[in-house]
Protein backbone atom coordinates (compact mmCIF):
# COMPACT_ATOMS: atom_id res chain seq x y z
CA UNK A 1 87.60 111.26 117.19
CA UNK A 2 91.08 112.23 115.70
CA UNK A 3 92.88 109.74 113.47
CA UNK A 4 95.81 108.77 116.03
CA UNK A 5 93.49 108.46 118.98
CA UNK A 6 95.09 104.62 119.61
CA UNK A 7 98.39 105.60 119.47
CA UNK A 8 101.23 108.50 120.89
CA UNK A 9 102.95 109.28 117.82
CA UNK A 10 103.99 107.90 114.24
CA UNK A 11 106.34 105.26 115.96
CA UNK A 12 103.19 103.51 117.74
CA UNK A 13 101.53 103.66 114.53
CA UNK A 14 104.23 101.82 112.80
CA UNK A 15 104.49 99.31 115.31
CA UNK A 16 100.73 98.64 114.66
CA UNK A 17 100.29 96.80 118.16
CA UNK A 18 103.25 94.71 118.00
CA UNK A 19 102.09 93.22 114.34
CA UNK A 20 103.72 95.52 112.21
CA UNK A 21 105.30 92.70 110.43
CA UNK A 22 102.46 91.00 109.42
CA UNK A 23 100.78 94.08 108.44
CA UNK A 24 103.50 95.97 106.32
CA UNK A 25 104.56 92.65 104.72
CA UNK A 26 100.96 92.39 103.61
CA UNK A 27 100.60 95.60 102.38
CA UNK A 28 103.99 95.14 100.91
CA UNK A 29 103.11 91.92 99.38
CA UNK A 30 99.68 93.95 97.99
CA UNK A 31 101.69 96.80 96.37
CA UNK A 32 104.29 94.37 94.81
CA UNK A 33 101.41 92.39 92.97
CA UNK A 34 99.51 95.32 91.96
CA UNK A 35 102.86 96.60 90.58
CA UNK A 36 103.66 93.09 88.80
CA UNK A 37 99.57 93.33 87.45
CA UNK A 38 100.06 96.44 85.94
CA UNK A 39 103.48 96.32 84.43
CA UNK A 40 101.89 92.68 82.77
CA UNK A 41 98.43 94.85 81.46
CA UNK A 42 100.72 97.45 80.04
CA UNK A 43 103.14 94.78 78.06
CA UNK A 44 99.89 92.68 76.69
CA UNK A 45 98.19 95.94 75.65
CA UNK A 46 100.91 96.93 73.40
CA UNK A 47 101.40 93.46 72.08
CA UNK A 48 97.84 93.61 71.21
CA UNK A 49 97.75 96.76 69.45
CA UNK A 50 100.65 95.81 67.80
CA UNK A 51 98.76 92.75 66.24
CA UNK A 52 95.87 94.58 65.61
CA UNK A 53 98.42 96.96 63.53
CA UNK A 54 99.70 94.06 61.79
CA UNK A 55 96.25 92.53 60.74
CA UNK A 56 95.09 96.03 59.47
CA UNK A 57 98.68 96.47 57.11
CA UNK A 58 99.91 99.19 59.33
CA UNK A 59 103.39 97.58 60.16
């Protein structure tokens, strides 16, 4: 069964049945807080190994 068998082409795919809203807002929403997560991880791991650096003398 091919990938696209529900739909004609890339524009019936987009329009995922009329709740393409909902669904690319969601996924939207998704990417934006993995995005936020990650950008957050990064900052706190180099504050932390920046403290670490600290406690050991190495500023």
């Amino acid at each position: 069964m091919p990938w696209n068998s529900h739909w004609v082409g890339v524009a019936d795919f987009l329009a995922m049945g009329g709740y393409a809203s909902y669904v690319w807002i969601s996924i939207g929403a998704c990417a934006l807080a993995v995005l936020i997560e990650s950008l957050q991880l990064r900052r706190r791991h180099r504050a932390a190994a920046r403290r670490v650096s600290q406690l050991r003398g190495e500023a």
